[in-house]
C-alpha atoms as a PDB file:
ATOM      1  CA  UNK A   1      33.751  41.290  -2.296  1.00  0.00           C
ATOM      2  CA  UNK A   2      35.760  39.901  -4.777  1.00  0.00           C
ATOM      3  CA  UNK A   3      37.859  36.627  -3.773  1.00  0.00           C
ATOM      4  CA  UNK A   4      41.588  36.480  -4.502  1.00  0.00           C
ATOM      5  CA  UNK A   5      44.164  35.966  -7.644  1.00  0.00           C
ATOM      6  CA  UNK A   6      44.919  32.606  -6.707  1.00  0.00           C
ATOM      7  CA  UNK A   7      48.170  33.005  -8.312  1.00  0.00           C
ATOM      8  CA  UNK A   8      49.321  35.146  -5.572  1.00  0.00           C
ATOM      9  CA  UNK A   9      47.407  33.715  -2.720  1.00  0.00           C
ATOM     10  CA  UNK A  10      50.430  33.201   0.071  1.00  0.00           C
ATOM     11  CA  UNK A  11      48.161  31.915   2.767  1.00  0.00           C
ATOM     12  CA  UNK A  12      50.344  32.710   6.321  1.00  0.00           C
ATOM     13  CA  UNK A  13      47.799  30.672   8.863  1.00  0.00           C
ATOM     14  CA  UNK A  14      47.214  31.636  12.458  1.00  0.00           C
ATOM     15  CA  UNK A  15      45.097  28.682  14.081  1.00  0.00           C
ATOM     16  CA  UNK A  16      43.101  29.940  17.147  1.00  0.00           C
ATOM     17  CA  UNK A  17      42.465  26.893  19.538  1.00  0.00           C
ATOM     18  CA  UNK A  18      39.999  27.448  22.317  1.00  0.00           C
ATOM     19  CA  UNK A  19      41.298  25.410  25.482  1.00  0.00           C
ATOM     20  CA  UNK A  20      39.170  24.493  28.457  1.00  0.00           C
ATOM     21  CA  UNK A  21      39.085  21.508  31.032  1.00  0.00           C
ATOM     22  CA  UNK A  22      41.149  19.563  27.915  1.00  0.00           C
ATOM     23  CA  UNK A  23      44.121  17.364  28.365  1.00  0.00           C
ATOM     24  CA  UNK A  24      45.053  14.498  26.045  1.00  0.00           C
ATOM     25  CA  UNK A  25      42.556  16.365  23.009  1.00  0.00           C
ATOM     26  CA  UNK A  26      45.063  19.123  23.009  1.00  0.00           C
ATOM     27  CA  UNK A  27      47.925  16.483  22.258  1.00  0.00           C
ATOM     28  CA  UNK A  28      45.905  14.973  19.892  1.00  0.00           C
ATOM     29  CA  UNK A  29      44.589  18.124  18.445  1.00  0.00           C
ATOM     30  CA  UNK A  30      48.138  19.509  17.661  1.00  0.00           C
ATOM     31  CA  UNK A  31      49.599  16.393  16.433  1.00  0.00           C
ATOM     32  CA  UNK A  32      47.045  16.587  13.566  1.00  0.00           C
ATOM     33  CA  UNK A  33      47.195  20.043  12.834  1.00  0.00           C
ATOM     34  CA  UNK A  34      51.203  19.985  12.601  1.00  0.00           C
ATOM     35  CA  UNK A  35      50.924  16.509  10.786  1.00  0.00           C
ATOM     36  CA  UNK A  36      48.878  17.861   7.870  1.00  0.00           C
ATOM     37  CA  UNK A  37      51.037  21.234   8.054  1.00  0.00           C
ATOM     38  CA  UNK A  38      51.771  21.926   4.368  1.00  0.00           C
ATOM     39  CA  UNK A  39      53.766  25.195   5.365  1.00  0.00           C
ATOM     40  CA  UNK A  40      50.704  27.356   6.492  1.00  0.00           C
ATOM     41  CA  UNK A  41      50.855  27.584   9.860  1.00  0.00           C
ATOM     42  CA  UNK A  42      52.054  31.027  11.043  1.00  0.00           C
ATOM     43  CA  UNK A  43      51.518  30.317  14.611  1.00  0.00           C
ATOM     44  CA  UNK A  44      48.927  28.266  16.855  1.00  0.00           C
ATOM     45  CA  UNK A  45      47.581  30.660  19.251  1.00  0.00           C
ATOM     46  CA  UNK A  46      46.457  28.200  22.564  1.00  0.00           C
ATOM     47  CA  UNK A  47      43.145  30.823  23.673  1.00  0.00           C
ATOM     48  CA  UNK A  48      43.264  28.699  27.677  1.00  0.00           C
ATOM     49  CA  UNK A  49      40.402  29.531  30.211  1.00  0.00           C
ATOM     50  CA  UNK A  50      41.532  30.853  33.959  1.00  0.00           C
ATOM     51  CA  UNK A  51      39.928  28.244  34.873  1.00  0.00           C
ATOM     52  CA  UNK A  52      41.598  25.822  32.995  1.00  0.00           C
ATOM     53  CA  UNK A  53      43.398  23.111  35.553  1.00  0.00           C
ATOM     54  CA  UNK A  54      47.486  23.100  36.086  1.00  0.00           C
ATOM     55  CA  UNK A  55      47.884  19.867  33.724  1.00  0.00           C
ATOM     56  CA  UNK A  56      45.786  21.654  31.023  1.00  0.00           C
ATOM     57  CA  UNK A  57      48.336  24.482  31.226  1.00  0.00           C
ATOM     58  CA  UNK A  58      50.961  22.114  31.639  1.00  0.00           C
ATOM     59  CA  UNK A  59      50.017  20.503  28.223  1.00  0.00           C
ATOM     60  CA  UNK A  60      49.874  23.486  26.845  1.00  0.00           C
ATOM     61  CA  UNK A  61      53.160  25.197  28.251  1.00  0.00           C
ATOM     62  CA  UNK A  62      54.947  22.262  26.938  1.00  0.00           C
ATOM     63  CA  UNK A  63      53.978  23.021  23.436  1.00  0.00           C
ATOM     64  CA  UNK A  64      54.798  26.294  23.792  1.00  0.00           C
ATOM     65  CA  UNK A  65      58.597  24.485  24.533  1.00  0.00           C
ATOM     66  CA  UNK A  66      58.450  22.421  22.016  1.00  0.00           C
ATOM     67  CA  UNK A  67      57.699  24.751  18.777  1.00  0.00           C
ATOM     68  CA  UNK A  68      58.163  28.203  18.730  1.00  0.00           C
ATOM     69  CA  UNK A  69      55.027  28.608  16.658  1.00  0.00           C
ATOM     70  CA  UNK A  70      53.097  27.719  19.448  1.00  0.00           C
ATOM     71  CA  UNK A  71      51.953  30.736  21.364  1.00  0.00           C
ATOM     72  CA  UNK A  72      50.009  29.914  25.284  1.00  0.00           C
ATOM     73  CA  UNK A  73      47.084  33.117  25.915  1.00  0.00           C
ATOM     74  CA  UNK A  74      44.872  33.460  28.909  1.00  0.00           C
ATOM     75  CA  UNK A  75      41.575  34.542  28.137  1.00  0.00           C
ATOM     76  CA  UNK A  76      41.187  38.495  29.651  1.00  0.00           C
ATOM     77  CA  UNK A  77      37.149  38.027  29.505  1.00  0.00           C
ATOM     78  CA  UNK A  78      36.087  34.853  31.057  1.00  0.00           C
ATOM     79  CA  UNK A  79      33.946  32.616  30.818  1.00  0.00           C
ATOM     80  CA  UNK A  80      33.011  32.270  27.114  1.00  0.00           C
ATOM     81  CA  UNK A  81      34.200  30.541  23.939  1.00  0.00           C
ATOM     82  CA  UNK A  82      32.929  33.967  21.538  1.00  0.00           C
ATOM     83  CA  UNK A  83      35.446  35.870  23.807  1.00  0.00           C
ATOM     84  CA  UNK A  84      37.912  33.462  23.446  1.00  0.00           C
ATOM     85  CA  UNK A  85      37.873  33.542  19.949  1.00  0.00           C
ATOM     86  CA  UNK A  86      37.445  37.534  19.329  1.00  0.00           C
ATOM     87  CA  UNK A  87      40.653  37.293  21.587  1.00  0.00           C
ATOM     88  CA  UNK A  88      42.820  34.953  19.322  1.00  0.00           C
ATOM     89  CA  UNK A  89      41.101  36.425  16.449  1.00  0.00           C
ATOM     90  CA  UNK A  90      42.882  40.041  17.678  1.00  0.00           C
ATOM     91  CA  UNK A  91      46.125  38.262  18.670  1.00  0.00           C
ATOM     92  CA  UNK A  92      46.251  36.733  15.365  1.00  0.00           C
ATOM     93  CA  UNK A  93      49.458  37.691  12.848  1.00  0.00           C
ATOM     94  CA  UNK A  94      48.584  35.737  10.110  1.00  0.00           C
ATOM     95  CA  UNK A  95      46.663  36.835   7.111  1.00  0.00           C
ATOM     96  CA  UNK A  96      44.084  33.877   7.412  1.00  0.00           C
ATOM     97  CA  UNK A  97      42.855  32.826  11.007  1.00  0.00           C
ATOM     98  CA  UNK A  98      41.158  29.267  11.973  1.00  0.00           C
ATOM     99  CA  UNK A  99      38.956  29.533  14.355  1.00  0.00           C
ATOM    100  CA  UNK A 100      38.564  25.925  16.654  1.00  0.00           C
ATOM    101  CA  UNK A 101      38.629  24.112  19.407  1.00  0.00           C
ATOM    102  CA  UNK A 102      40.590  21.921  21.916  1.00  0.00           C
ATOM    103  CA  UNK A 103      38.531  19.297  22.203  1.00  0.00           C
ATOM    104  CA  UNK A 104      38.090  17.282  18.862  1.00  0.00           C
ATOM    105  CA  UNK A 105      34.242  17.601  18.137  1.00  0.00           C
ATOM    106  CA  UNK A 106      35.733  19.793  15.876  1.00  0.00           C
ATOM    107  CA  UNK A 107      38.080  18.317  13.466  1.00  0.00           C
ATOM    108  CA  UNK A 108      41.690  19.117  12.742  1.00  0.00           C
ATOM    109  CA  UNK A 109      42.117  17.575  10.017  1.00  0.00           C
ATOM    110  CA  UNK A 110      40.095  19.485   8.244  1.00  0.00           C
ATOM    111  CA  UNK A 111      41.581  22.664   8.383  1.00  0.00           C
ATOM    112  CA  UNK A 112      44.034  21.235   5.840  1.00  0.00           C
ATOM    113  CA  UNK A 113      40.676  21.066   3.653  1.00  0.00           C
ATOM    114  CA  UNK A 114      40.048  24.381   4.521  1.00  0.00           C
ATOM    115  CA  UNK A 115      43.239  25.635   3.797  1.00  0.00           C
ATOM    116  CA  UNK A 116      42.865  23.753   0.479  1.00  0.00           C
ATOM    117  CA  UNK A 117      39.430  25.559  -0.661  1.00  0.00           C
ATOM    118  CA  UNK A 118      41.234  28.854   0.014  1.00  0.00           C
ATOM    119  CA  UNK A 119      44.020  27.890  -2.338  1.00  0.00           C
ATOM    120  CA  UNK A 120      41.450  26.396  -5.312  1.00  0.00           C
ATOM    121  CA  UNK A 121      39.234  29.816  -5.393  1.00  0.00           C
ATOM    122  CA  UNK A 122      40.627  32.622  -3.337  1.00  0.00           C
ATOM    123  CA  UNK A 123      37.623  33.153  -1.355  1.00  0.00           C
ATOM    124  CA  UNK A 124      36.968  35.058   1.983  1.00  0.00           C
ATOM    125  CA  UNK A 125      36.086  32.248   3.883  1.00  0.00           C
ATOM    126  CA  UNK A 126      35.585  28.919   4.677  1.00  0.00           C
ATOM    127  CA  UNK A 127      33.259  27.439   6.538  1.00  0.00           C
ATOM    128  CA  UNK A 128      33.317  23.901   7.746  1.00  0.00           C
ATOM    129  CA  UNK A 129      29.916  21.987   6.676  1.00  0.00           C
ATOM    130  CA  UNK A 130      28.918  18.846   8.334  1.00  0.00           C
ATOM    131  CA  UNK A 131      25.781  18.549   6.931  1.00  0.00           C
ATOM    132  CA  UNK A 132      27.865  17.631   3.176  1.00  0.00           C
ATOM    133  CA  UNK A 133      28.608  14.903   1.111  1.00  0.00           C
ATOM    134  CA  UNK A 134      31.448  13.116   3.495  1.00  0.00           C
ATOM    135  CA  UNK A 135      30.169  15.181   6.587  1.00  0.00           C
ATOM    136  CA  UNK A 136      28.462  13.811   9.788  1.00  0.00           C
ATOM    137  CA  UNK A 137      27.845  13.524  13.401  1.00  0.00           C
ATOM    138  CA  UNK A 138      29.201  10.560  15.743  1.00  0.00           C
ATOM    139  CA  UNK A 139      27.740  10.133  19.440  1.00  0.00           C
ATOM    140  CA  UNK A 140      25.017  13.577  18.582  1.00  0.00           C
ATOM    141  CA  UNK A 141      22.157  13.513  20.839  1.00  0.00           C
ATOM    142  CA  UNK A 142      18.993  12.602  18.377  1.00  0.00           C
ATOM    143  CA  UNK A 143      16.822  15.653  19.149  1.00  0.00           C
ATOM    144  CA  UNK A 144      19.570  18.208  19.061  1.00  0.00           C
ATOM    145  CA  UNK A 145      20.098  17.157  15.347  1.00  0.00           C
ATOM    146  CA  UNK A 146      16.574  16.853  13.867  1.00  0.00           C
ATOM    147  CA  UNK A 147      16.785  20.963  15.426  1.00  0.00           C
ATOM    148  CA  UNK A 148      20.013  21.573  13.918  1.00  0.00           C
ATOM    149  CA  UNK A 149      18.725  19.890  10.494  1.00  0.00           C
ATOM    150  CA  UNK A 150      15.477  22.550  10.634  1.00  0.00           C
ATOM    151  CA  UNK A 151      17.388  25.445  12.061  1.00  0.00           C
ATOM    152  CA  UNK A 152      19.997  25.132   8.844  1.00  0.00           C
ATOM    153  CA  UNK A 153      17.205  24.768   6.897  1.00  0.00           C
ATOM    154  CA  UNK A 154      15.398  27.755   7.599  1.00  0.00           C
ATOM    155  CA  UNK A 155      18.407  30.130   7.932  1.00  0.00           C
ATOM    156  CA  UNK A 156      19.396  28.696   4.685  1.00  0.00           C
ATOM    157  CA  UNK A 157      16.406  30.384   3.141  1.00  0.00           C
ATOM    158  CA  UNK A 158      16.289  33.291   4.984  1.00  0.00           C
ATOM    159  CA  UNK A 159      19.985  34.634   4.350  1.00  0.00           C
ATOM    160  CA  UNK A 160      19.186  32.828   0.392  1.00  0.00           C
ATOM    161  CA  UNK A 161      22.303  31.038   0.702  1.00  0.00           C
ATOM    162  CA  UNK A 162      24.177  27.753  -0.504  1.00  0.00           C
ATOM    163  CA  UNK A 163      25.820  27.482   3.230  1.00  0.00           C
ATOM    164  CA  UNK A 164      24.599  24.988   5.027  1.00  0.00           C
ATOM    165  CA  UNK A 165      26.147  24.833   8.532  1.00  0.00           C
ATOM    166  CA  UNK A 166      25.430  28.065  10.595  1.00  0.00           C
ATOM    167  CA  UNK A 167      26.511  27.151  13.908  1.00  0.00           C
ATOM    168  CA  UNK A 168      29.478  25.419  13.987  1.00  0.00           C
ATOM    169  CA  UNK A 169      32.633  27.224  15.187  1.00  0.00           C
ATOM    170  CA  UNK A 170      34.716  25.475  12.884  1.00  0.00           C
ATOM    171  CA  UNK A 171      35.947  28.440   9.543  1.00  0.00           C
ATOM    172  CA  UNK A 172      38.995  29.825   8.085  1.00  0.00           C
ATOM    173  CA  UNK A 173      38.277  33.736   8.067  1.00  0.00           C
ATOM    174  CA  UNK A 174      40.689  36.192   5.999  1.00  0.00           C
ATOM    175  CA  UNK A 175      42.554  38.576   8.520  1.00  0.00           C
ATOM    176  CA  UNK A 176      40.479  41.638   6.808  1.00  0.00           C
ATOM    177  CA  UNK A 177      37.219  39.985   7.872  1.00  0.00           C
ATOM    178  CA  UNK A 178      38.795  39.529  11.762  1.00  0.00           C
ATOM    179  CA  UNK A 179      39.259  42.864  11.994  1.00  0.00           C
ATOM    180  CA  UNK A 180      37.325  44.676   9.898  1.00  0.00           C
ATOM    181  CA  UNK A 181      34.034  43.853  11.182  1.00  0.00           C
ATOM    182  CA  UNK A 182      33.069  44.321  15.009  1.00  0.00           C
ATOM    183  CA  UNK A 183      32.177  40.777  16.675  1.00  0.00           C
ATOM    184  CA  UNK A 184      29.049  40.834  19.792  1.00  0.00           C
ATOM    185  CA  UNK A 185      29.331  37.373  20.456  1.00  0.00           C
ATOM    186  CA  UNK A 186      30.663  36.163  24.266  1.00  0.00           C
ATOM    187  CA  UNK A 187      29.248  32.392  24.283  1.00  0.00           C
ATOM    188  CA  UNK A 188      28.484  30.309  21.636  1.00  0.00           C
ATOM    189  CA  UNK A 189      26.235  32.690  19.360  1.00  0.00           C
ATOM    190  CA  UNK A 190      29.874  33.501  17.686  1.00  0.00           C
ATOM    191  CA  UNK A 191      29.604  30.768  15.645  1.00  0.00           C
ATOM    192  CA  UNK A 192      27.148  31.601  13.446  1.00  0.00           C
ATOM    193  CA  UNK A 193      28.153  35.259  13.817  1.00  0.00           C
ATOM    194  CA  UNK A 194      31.253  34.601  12.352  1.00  0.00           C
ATOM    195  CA  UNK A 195      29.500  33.190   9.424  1.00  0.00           C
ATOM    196  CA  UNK A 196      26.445  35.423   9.035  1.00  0.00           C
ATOM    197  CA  UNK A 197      28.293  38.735   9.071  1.00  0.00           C
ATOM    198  CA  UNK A 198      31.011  38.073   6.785  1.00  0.00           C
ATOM    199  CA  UNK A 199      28.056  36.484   4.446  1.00  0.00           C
ATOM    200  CA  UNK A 200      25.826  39.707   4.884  1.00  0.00           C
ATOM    201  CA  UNK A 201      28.872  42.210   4.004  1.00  0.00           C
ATOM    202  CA  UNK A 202      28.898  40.305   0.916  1.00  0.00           C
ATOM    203  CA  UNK A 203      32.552  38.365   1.552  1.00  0.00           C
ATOM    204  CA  UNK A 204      32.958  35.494  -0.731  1.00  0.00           C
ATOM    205  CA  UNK A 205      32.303  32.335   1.068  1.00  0.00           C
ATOM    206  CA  UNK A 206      33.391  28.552   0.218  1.00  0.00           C
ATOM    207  CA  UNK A 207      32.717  25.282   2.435  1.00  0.00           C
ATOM    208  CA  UNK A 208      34.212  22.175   2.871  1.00  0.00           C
ATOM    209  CA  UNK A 209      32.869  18.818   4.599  1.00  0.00           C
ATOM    210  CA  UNK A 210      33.635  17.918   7.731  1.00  0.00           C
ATOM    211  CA  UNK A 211      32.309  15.180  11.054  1.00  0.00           C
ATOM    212  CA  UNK A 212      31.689  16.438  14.042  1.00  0.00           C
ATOM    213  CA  UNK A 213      32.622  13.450  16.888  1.00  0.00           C
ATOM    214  CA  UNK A 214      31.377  13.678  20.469  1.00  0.00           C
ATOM    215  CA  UNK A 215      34.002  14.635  23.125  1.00  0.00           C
ATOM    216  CA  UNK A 216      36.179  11.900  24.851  1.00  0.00           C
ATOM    217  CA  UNK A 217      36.580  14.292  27.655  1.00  0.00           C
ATOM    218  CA  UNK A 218      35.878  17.224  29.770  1.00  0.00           C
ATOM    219  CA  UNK A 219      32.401  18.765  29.681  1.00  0.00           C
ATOM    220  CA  UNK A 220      30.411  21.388  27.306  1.00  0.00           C
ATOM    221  CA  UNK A 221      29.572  24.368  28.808  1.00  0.00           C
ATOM    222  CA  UNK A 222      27.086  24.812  25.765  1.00  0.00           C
ATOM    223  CA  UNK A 223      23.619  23.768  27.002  1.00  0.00           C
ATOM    224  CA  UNK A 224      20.686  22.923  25.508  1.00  0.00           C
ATOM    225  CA  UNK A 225      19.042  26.183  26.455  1.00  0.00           C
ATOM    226  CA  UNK A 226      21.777  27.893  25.121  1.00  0.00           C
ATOM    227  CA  UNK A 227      21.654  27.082  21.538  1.00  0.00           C
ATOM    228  CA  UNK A 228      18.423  29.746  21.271  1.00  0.00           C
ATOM    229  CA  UNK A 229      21.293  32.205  21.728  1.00  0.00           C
ATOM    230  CA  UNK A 230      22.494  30.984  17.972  1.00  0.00           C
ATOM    231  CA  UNK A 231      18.725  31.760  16.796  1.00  0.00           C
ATOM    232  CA  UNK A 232      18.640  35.573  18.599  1.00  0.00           C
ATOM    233  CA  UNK A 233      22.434  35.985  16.889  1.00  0.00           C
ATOM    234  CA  UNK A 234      20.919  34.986  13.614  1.00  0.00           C
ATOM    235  CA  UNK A 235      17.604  37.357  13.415  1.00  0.00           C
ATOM    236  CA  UNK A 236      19.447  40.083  15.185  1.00  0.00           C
ATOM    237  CA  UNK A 237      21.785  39.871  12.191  1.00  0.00           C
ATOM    238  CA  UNK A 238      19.260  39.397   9.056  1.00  0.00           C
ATOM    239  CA  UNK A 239      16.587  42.165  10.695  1.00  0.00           C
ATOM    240  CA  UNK A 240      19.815  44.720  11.284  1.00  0.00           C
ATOM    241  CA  UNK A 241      20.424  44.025   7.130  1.00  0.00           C
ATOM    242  CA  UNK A 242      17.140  44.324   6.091  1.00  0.00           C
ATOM    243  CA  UNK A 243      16.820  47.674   8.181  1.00  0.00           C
ATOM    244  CA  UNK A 244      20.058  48.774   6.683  1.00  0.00           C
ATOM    245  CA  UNK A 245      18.739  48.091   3.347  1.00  0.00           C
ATOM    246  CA  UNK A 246      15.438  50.071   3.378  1.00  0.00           C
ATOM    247  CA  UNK A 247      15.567  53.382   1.951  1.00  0.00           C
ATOM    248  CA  UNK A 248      15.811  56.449   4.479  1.00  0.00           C
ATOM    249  CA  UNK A 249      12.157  57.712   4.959  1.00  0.00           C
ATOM    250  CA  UNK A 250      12.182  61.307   2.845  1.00  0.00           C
ATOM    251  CA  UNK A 251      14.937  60.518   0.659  1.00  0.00           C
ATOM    252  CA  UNK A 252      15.339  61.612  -2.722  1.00  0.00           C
ATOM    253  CA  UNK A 253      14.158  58.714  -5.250  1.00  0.00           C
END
């Protein structure tokens, strides 16, 4: 699909932030994301857990108080980040929606980069890239990133792309591509559904650097044995497009 006139490209931000056990991250988180505010931001939807604690609601009721912007949502389906995000993602009343989380490993300041890329080209998308020029990992565990190096690698190849970062949940998706295409993902595994659809459907894609830092606090619910849920995402995906692109059997030539 084609990307925008970026002559007329009024970008109206809603910024969905997945909360969790997080406390002082979601002060810092916010701080950032209103500090590097250029006049984007629509609204900052806080996506919290049921199971989040009292001071992690507290934090985030009190932004709620202190901007109107700021919007406080309970997750219906819980647990899951992919729910929490097709949530926010549904919620959203912007015309571009950031997808992220509370706990700065992923980084706030770069949705200003994001926001940026949008504004240069128009595209559908942008996906933050940590495995660019002026990207990186701080405090990754050593094995988990020789896998993530090969994993990008091979789904690089197999979708025949130039993205290079499949998994992370970092991305600035158009409002169209929230809600025009139907979203599977309850865990993790919407990460690199949100970029693998939108890619397959033939939206116009940009990236942007970005470092992904270890968390300060709290704990990932994302085990080790969960990431294989990113690589049954990703073939589901590519094997459902290269059925759809086979011609019907007895169908006229």
């Amino acid at each position: 699909m084609a990307g925008k006139s970026v002559q007329d490209l009024e970008v109206q931000l809603s910024i969905v932030v997945t909360v969790y056990t997080e406390t002082f991250s979601i002060d810092e988180t916010m701080k950032i994301l209103f500090a590097n505010d250029r006049g984007y931001i629509r609204e900052i939807l806080l996506v919290a857990s049921p199971k989040a604690s009292e001071e992690t609601f507290s934090i985030c009721r009190k932004w709620t108080e202190q901007d109107r912007r700021v919007k406080l949502l309970v997750q219906r389906n819980n647990p899951g980040i992919g729910w929490a995000y097709r949530e926010g993602m549904q919620a959203a009343t912007g015309n571009y929606v950031a997808l992220m989380a509370a706990d700065l490993e992923t980084e706030p300041a770069a949705v200003d980069r994001m926001v940026r890329k949008l504004q240069e080209t128009g595209c559908d998308a942008v996906i933050a890239n940590r495995w660019l020029p002026g990207g990186g990992f701080t405090n990754y565990d050593p094995l988990k990133l020789v896998l993530n190096w090969v994993f990008q690698k091979m789904f690089r190849v197999l979708f025949w792309t130039r993205i290079g970062d499949f998994t992370f949940g970092l991305k600035l998706l158009s409002k169209e591509i929230a809600e025009a295409l139907e979203w599977e993902g309850t865990m993790h595994e919407i990460c690199i559904e949100t970029t693998v659809k939108p890619l397959k459907q033939g939206y116009r894609l940009e990236q942007v650097p970005t470092v992904w830092v270890g968390r300060r606090e709290g704990r990932s619910v994302n085990t080790f044995f969960r990431n294989f849920r990113y690589v049954k995402m990703g073939f589901k995906i590519f094997l459902a497009s290269v059925r759809a692109a086979k011609p019907t059997p007895g169908a006229a030539a």
